[in-house]
Protein backbone atom coordinates (compact mmCIF):
# COMPACT_ATOMS: atom_id res chain seq x y z
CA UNK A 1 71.44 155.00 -31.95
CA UNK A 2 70.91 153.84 -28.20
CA UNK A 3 72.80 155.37 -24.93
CA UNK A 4 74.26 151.88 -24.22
CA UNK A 5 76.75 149.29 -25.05
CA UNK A 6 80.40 150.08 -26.26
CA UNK A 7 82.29 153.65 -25.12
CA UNK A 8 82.73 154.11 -29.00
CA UNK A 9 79.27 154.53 -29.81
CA UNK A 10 78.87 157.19 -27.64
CA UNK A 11 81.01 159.70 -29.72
CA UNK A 12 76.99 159.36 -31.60
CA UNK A 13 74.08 162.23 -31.22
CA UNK A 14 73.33 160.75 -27.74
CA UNK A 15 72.19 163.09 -24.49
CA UNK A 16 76.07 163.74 -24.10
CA UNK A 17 75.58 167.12 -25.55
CA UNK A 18 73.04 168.12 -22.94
CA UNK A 19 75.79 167.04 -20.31
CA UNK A 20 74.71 163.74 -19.68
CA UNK A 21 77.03 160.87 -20.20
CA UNK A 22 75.49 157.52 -19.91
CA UNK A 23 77.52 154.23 -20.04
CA UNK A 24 79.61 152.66 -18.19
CA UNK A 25 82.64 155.28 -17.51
CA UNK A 26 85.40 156.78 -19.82
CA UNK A 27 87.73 154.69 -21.78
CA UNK A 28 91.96 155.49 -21.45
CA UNK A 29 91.53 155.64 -25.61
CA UNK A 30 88.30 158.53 -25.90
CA UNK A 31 88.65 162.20 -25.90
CA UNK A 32 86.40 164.54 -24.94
CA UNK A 33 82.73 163.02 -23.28
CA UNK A 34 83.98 160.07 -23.76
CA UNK A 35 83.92 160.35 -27.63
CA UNK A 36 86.24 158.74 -30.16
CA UNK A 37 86.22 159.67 -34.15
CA UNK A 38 86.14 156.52 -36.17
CA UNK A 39 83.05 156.27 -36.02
CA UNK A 40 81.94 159.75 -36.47
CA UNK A 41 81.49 159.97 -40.53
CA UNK A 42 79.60 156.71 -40.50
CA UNK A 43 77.00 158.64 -37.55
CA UNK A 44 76.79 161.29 -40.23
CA UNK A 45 75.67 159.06 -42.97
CA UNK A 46 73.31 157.27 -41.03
CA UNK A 47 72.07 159.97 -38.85
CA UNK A 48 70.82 162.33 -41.56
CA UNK A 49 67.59 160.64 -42.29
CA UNK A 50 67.00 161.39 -38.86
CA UNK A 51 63.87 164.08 -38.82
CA UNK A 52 64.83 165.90 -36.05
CA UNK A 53 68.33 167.74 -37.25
CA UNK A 54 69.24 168.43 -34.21
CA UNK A 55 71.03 165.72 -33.34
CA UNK A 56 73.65 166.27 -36.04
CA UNK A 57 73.81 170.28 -35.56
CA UNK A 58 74.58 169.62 -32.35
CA UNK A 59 77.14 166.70 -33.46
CA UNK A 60 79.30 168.74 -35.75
CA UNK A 61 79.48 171.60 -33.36
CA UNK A 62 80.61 169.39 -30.84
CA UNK A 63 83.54 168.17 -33.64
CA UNK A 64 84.37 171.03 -35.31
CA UNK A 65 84.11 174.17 -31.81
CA UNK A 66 83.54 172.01 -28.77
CA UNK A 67 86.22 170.06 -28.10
CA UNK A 68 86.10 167.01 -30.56
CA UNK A 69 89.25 165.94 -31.13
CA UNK A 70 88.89 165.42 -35.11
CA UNK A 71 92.38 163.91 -35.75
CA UNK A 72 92.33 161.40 -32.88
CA UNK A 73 91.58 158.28 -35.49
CA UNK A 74 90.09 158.81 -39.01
CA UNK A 75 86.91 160.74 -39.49
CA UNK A 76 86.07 161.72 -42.92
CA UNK A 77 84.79 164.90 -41.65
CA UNK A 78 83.95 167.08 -45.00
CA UNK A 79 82.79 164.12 -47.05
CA UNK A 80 80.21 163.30 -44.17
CA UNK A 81 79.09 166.97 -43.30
CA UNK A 82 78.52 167.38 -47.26
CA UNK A 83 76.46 163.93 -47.35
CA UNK A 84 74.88 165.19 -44.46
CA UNK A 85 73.72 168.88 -46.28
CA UNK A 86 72.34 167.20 -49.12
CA UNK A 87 69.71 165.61 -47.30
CA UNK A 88 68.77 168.29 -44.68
CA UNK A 89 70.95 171.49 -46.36
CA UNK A 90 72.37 173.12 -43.28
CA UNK A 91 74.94 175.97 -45.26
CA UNK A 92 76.69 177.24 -41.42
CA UNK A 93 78.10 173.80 -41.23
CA UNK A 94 79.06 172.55 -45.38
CA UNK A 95 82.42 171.31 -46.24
CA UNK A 96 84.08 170.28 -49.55
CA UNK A 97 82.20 167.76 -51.71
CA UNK A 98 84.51 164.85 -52.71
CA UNK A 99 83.27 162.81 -55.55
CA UNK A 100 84.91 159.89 -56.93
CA UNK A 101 85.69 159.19 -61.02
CA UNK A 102 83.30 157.25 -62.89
CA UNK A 103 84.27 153.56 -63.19
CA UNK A 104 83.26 150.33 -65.07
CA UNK A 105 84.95 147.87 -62.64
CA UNK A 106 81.69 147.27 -60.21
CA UNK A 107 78.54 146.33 -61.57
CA UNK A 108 75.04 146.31 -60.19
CA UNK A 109 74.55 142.87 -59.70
CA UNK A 110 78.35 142.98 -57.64
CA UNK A 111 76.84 145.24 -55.52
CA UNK A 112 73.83 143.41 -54.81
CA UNK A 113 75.59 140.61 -54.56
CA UNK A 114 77.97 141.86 -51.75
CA UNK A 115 75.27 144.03 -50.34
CA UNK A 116 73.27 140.42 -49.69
CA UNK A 117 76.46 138.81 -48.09
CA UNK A 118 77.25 141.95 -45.83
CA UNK A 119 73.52 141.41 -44.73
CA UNK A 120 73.34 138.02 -43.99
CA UNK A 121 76.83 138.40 -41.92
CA UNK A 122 74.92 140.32 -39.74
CA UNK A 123 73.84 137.52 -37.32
CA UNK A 124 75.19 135.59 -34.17
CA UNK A 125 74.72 131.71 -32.99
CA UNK A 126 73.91 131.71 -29.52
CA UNK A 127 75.32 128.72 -27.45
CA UNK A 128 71.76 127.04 -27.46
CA UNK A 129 72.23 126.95 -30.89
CA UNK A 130 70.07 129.60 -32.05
CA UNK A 131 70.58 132.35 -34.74
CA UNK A 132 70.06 135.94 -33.97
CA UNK A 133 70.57 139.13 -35.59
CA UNK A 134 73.82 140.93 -34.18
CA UNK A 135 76.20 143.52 -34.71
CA UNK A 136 79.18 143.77 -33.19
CA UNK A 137 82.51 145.19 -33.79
CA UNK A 138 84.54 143.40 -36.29
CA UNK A 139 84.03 140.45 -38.37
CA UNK A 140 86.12 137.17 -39.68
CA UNK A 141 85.07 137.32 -43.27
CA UNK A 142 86.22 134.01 -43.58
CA UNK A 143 84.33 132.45 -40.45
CA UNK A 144 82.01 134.82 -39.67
CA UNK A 145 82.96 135.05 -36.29
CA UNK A 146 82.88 138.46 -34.27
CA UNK A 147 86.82 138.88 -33.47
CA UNK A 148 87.00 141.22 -30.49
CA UNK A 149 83.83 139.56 -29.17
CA UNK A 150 85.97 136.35 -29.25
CA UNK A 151 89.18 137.97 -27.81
CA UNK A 152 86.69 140.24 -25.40
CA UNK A 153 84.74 137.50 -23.61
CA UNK A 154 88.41 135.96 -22.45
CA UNK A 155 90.30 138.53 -21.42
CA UNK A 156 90.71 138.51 -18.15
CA UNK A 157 91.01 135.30 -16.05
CA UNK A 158 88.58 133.20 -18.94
CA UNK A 159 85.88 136.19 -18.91
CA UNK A 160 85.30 139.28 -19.40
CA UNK A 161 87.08 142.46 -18.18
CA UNK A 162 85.52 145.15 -17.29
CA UNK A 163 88.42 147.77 -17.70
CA UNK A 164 87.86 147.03 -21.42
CA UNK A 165 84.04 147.62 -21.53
CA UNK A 166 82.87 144.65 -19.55
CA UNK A 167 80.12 142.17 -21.02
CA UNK A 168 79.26 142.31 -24.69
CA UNK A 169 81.51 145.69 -25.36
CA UNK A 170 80.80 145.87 -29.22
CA UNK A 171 77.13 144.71 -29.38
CA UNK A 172 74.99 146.61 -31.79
CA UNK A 173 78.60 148.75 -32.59
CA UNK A 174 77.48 151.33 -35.00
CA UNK A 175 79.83 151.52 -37.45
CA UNK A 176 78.17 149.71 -40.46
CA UNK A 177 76.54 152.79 -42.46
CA UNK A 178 73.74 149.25 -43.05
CA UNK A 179 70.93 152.37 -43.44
CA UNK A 180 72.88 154.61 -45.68
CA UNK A 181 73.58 151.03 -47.97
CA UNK A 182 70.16 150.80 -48.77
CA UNK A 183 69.37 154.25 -49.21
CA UNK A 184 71.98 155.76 -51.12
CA UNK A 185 72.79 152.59 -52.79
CA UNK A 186 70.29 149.53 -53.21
CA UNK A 187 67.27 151.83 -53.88
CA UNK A 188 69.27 154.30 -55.31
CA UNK A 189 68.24 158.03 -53.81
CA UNK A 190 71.20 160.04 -54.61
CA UNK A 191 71.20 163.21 -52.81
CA UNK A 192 71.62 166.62 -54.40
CA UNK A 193 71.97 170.41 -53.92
CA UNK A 194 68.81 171.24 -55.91
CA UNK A 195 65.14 170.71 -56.16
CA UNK A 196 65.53 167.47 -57.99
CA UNK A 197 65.15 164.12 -56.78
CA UNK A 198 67.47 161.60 -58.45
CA UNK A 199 67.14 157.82 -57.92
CA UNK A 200 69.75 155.29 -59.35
CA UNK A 201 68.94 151.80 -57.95
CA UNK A 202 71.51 148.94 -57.93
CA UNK A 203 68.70 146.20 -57.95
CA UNK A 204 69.26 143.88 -60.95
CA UNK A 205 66.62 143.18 -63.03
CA UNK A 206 64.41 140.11 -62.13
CA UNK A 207 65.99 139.60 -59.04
CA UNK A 208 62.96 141.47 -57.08
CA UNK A 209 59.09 141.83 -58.11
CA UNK A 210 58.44 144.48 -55.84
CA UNK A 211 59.68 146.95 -53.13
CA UNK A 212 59.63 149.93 -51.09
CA UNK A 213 61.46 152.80 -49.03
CA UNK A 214 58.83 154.70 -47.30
CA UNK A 215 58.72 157.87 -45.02
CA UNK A 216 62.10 158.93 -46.02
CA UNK A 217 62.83 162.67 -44.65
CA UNK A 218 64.51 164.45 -47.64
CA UNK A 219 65.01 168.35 -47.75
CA UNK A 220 61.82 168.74 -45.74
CA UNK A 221 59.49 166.59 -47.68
CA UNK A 222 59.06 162.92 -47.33
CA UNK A 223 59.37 160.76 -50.07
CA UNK A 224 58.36 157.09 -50.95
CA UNK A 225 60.07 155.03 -53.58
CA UNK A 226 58.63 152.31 -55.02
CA UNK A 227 58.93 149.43 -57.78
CA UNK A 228 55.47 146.93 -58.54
CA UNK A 229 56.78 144.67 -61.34
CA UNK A 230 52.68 144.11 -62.50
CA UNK A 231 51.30 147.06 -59.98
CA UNK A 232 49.33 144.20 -58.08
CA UNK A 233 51.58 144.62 -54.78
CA UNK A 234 50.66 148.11 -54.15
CA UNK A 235 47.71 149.24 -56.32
CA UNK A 236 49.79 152.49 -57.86
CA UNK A 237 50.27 151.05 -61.29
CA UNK A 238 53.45 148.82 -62.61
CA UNK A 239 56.77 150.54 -62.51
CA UNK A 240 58.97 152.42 -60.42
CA UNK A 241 57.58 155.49 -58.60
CA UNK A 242 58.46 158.48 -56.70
CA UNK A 243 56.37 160.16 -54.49
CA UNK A 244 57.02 163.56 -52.48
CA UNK A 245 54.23 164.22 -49.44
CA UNK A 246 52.00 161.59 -51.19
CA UNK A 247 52.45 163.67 -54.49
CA UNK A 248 53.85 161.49 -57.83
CA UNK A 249 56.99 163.44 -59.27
CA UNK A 250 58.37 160.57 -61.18
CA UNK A 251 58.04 157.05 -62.89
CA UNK A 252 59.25 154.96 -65.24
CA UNK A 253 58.18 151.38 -66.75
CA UNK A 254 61.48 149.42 -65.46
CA UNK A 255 64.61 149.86 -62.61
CA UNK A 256 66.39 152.73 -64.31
CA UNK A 257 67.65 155.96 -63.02
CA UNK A 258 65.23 158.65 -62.81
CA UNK A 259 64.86 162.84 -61.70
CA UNK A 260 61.59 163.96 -60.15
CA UNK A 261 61.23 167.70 -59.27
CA UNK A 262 59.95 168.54 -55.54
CA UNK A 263 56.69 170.18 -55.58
């Protein structure tokens, strides 16, 4: 969550709220600071495993009593301030929890699957040819070619233009949720109201021997989930463990879901 790049990312928890507004200017299409809304639910999703809450407090005051201008472009706002509680419960600023319905249409290896392609999209070939990791603003699923990067870098008399950002506008454009993907999803923590820590993952079986999410900051405790195939990788024992401050709270002999109590 850096201070520079594209006017868009700075509707983020960025020195903005301490009256500072780095960048390069305000955009026609912003509100307040500068800020725009799309982005804003995806901040929440990826900004609570942030330790330091303040960033977000100070984000959905902004939104909600400072001026945000919530119905500018869509922003998700109760769905990401209720994601947002379950990880660091903050009751002054809860919404209304939307679940979906069960379904049997997606299966764990689709989601693996697709999670693997969205990751490997995330690159850029340089014109020397080589490959780099990159982010930028939208993507040609078909090509894989950044399409307002494209548009962008011609604008204006063959180049860029600076009344629409200037140079490389949408690089590192936070609007993926990539964090929140593997989190939530591919290892499978599933945040909760109570004092139980749930963990679904989507990995299929045999497709990984080992892995691990460390250091994750989860209702003031850190947690560490891990899966050894054989328990040689990292010398805890074969399985899938949970650990809370160090402490073991759950296991289990394969990839399956699985509720741990906080100590």
């Amino acid at each position: 969550m850096g201070d520079r790049g594209h006017p868009a990312r700075h509707a983020q928890p960025s020195p903005l709220f301490r009256g500072h507004r780095p960048g390069r200017g305000p955009v026609r299409w912003s509100g307040k600071h500068n800020t725009i809304s799309c982005p804003a639910g995806h901040h929440f999703y990826e900004g609570r495993w942030l330790r330091d809450p303040q960033y977000l407090d100070d984000y959905a005051v902004f939104w909600f009593r400072k001026g945000g201008e919530l119905r500018r472009y869509s922003f998700w706002a109760a769905d990401a301030l209720w994601a947002r509680h379950l990880v660091q419960p903050n009751a002054a600023l809860l919404a209304n929890l939307l679940n979906g319905p069960p379904q049997e249409h997606i299966s764990v290896r689709d989601y693996f699957a697709t999670l693997k392609t969205y990751a490997k999209s995330h690159r850029f070939t340089r014109d020397d040819g080589r490959v780099v990791p990159w982010i930028d603003e939208n993507l040609n699923p078909f090509t894989g070619d950044w399409i307002s990067r494209t548009r962008l870098k011609a604008w204006k008399d063959g180049t860029w233009d600076t009344g629409k950002g200037g140079p490389e506008r949408g690089k590192d454009y936070n609007h993926s949720t990539f964090c929140d993907l593997v989190i939530r999803g591919l290892v499978g923590l599933r945040p909760r109201a109570d004092r139980q820590v749930e963990v679904h993952p989507l990995v299929p079986p045999g497709e990984w021997d080992w892995f691990c999410l460390d250091g994750i900051a989860y209702r003031v405790r850190t947690l560490t989930i891990l899966w050894d195939q054989t328990g040689a990788k990292y010398g805890k024992g074969a399985g899938m463990r949970v650990f809370a401050d160090g402490q073991e709270i759950v296991q289990a002999p394969k990839l399956q879901r699985v509720m741990g109590e906080l100590p």
